[in-house]
Protein backbone atom coordinates (compact mmCIF):
# COMPACT_ATOMS: atom_id res chain seq x y z
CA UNK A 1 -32.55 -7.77 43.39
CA UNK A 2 -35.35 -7.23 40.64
CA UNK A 3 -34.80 -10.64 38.50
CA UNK A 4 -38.85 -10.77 39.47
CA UNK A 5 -41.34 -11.51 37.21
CA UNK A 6 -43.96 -8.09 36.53
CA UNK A 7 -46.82 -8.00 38.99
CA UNK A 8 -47.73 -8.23 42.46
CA UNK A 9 -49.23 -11.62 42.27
CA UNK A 10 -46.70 -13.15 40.19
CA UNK A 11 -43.51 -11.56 42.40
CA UNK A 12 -45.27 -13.20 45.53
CA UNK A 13 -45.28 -16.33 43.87
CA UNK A 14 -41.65 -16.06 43.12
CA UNK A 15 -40.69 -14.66 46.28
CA UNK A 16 -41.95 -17.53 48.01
CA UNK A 17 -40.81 -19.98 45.88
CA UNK A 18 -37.14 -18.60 46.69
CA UNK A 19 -38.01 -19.09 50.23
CA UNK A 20 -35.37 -20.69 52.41
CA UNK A 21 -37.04 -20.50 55.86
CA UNK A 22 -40.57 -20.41 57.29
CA UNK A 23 -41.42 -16.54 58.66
CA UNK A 24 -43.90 -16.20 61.38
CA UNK A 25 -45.71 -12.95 61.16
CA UNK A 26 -48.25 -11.49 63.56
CA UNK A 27 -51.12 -9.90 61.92
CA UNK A 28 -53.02 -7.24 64.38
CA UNK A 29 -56.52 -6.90 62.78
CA UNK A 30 -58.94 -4.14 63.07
CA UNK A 31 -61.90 -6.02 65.13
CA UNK A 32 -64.34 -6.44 62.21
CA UNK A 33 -62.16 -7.23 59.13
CA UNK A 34 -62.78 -10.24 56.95
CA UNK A 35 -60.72 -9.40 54.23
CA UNK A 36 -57.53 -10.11 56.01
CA UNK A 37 -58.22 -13.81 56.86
CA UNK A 38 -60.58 -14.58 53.77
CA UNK A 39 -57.68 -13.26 51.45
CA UNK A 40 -54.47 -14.36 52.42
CA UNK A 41 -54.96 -18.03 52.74
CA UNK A 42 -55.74 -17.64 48.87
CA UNK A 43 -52.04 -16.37 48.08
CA UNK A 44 -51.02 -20.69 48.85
CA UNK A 45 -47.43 -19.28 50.58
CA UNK A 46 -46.05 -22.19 51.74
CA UNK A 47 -43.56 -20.01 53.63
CA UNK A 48 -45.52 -17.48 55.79
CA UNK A 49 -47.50 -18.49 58.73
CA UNK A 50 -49.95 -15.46 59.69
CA UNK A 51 -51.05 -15.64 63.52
CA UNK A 52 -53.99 -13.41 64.05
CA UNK A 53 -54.96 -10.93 66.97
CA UNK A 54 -57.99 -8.88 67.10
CA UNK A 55 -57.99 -5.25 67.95
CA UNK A 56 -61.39 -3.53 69.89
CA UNK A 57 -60.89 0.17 69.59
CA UNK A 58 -62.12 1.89 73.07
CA UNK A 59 -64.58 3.05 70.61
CA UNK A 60 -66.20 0.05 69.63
CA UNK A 61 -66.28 1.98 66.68
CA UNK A 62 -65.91 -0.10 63.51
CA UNK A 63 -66.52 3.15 61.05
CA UNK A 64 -62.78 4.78 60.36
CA UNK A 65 -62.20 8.48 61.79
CA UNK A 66 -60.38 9.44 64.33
CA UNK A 67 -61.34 7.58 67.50
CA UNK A 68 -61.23 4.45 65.50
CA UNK A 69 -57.15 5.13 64.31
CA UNK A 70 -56.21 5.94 67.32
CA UNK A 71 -58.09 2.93 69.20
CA UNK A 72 -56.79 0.86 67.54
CA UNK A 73 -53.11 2.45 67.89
CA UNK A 74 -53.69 2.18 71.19
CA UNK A 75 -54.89 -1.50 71.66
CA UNK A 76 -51.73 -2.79 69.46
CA UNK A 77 -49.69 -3.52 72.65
CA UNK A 78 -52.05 -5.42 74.08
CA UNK A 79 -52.70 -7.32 70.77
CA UNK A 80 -49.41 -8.21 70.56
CA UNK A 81 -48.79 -9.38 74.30
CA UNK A 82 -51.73 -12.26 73.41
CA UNK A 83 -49.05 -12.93 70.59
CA UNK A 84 -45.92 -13.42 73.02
CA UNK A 85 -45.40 -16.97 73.23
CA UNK A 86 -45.31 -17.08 69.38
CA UNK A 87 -41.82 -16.79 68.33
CA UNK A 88 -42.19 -13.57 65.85
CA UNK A 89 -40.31 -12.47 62.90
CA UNK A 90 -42.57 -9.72 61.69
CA UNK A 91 -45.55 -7.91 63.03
CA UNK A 92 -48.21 -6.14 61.23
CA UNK A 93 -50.83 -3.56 62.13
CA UNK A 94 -53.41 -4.90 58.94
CA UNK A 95 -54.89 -1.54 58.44
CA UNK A 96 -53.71 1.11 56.10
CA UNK A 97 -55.00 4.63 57.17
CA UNK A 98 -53.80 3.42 60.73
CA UNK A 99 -50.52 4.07 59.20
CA UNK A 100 -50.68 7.68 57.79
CA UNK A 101 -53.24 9.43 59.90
CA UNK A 102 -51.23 9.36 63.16
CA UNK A 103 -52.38 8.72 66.88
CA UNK A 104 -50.28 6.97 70.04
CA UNK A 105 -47.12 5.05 68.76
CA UNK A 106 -46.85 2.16 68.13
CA UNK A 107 -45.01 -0.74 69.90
CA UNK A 108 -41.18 -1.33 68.65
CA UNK A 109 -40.52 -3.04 65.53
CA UNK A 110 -44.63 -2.93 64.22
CA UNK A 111 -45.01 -2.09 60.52
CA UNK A 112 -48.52 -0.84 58.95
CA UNK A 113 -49.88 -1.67 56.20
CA UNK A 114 -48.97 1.47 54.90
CA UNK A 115 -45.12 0.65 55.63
CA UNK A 116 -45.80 -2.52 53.88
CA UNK A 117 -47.12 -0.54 50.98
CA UNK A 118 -44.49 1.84 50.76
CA UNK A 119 -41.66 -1.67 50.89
CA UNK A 120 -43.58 -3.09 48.32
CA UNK A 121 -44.08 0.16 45.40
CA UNK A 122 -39.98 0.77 46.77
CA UNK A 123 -38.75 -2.90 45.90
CA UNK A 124 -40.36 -2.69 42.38
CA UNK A 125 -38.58 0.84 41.81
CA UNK A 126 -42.80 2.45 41.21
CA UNK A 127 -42.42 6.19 41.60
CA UNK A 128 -45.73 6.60 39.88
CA UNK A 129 -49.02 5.18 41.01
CA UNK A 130 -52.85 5.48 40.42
CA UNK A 131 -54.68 5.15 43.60
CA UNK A 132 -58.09 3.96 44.30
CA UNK A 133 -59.75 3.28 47.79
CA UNK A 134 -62.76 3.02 49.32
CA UNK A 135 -62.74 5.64 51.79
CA UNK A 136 -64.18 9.09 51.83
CA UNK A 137 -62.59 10.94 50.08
CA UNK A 138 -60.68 13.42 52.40
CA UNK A 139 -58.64 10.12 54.20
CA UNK A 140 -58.02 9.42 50.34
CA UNK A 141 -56.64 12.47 49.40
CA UNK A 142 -54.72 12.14 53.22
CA UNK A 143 -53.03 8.77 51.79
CA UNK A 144 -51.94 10.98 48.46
CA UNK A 145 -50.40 13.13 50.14
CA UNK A 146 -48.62 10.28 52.87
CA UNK A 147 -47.24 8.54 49.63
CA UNK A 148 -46.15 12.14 48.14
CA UNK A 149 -44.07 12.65 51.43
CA UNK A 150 -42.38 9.16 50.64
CA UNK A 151 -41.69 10.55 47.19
CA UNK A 152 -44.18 8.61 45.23
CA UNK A 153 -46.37 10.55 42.92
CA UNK A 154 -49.73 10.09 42.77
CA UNK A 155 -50.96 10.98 39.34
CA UNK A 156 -54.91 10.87 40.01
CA UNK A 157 -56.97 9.17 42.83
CA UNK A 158 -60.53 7.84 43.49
CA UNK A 159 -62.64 6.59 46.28
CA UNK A 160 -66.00 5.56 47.03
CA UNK A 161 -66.49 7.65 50.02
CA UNK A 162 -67.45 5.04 52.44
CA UNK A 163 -66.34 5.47 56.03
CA UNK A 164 -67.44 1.55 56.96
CA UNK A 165 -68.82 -1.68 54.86
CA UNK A 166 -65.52 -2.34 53.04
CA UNK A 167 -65.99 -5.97 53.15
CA UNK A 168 -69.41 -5.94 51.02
CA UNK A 169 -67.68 -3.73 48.51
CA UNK A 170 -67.68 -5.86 45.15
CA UNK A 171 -65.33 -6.31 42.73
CA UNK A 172 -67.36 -4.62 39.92
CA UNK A 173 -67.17 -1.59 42.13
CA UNK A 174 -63.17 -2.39 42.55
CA UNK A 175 -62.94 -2.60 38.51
CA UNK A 176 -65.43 0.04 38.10
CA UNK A 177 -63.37 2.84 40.42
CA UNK A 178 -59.93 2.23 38.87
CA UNK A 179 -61.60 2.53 35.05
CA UNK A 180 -62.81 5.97 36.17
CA UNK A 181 -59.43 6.70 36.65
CA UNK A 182 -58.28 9.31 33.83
CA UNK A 183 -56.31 7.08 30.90
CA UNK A 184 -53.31 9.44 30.32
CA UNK A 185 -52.66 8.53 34.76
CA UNK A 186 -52.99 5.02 34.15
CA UNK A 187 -50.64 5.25 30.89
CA UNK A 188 -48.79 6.79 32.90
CA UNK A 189 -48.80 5.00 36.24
CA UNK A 190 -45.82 2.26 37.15
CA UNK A 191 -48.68 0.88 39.28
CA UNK A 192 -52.29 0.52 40.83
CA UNK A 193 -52.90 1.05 44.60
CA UNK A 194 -55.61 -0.53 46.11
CA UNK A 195 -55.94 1.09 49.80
CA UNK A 196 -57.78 -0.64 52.26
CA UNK A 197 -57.06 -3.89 54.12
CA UNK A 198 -60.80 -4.03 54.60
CA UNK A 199 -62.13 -4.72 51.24
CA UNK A 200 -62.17 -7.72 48.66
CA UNK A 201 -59.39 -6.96 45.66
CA UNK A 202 -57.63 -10.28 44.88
CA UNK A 203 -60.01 -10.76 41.87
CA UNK A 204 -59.54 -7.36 40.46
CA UNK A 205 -56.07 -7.58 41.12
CA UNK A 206 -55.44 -10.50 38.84
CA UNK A 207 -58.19 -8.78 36.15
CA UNK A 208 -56.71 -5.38 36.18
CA UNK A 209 -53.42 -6.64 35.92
CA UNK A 210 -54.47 -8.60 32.77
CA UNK A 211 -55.85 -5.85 31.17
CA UNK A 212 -54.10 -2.73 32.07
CA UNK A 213 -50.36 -4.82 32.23
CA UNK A 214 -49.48 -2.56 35.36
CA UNK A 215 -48.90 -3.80 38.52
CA UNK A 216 -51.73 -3.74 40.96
CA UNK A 217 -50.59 -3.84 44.33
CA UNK A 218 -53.31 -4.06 47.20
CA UNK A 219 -53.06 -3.69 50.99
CA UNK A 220 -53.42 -7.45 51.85
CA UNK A 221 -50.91 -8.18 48.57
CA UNK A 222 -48.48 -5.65 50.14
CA UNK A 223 -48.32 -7.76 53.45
CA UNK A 224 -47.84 -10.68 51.95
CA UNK A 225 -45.51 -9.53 50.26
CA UNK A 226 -43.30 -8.00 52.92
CA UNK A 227 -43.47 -11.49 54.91
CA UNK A 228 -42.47 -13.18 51.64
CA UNK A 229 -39.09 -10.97 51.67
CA UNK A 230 -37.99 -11.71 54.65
CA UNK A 231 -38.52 -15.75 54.00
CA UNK A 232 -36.44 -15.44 50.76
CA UNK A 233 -34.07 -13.44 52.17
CA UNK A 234 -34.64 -10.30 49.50
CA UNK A 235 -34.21 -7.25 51.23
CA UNK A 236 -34.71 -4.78 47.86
């Protein structure tokens, strides 16, 4: 089904309009993330209900290398169990690189962010994306090469090379990133990627989108997004 309108923002609002039953949907968050609760709410689904868990890396790291991915691999099961007497149809682990940098599995049935990414560039047929993030730069190039292995092409990429501090990332820096981007990749692109559950992007979503006319899809759009499927019912 692709009857959708172009863009993330306005396909969500379709999707859920289409709706024809409420989807509960655990969200597993990384222990200091902001993003996830500040920006969701702000999508007005009327279809999704988001219950929340917090995950504490053994760590107590909130700075994203390897300790951190794996921590907070490895707290998901315990996450979820706090989630048990909620009656589930989707769970999600909000955090992106989680999702394509490996560590202990997962429990049954969990989809990342990245997953979520992946659903949502595959159910609007994009084979060719920009990507923009604000990680350093080798977890960027990490993710490239993630979404290569799923057979999307990633015509150029940039990042801001933080390892932490996502949330006080602004959206001039957001707009500023992607129009660093070379033009003949964003001519080129089918859409923009915005990596990182962890930092503001719903305002340059909806700007970028005006200008460029590309889809912009973001980690926290991505989730919604898969929740919003499975309420309408639209598996492709």
């Amino acid at each position: 089904m692709h009857p959708l309108p172009d863009g993330s923002l306005a396909t969500l609002a379709a999707l859920d309009a289409a709706a024809h039953r409420t989807v509960r949907a655990g969200l597993l968050l990384p222990w200091a993330n902001v993003a996830v609760e500040t920006e969701l709410p702000r999508l007005g689904l009327r279809n999704t209900v988001f219950h929340h868990a917090r995950l504490v890396p053994a760590s107590r790291a909130t700075a994203i290398d390897e300790s951190f991915w794996h921590g907070l691999r490895a707290a998901s099961a315990d996450a979820l169990d706090s989630l048990s007497h909620v009656e589930l149809d989707a769970v999600l682990l909000a955090c992106t690189s989680a999702g394509f940098t490996g560590g202990p599995p997962l429990p049954v049935g969990m989809t990342t962010a990245f997953d979520a990414m992946l659903a949502a560039l595959a159910a609007s047929d994009v084979t060719r994306v920009v990507l923009a993030t604000p990680y350093p730069t080798e977890v960027t190039e990490a993710e490239a090469g993630a979404l290569a292995e799923a057979g999307i092409d990633v015509l150029a990429h940039a990042s801001l090379g933080q390892d932490d501090g996502y949330p006080q990332v602004t959206t001039d820096q957001v707009l500023a990133l992607v129009d660093g981007l070379p033009q003949h990749a964003l001519d080129a692109a089918h859409a923009v990627v915005l990596s990182c559950t962890g930092w503001h992007t719903l305002q340059a979503v909806t700007e970028l989108e005006q200008r460029l006319r590309t889809p912009v899809f973001s980690s926290n759009l991505a989730m919604a997004l898969f929740a919003a499927r499975l309420s309408s019912g639209v598996t492709a």
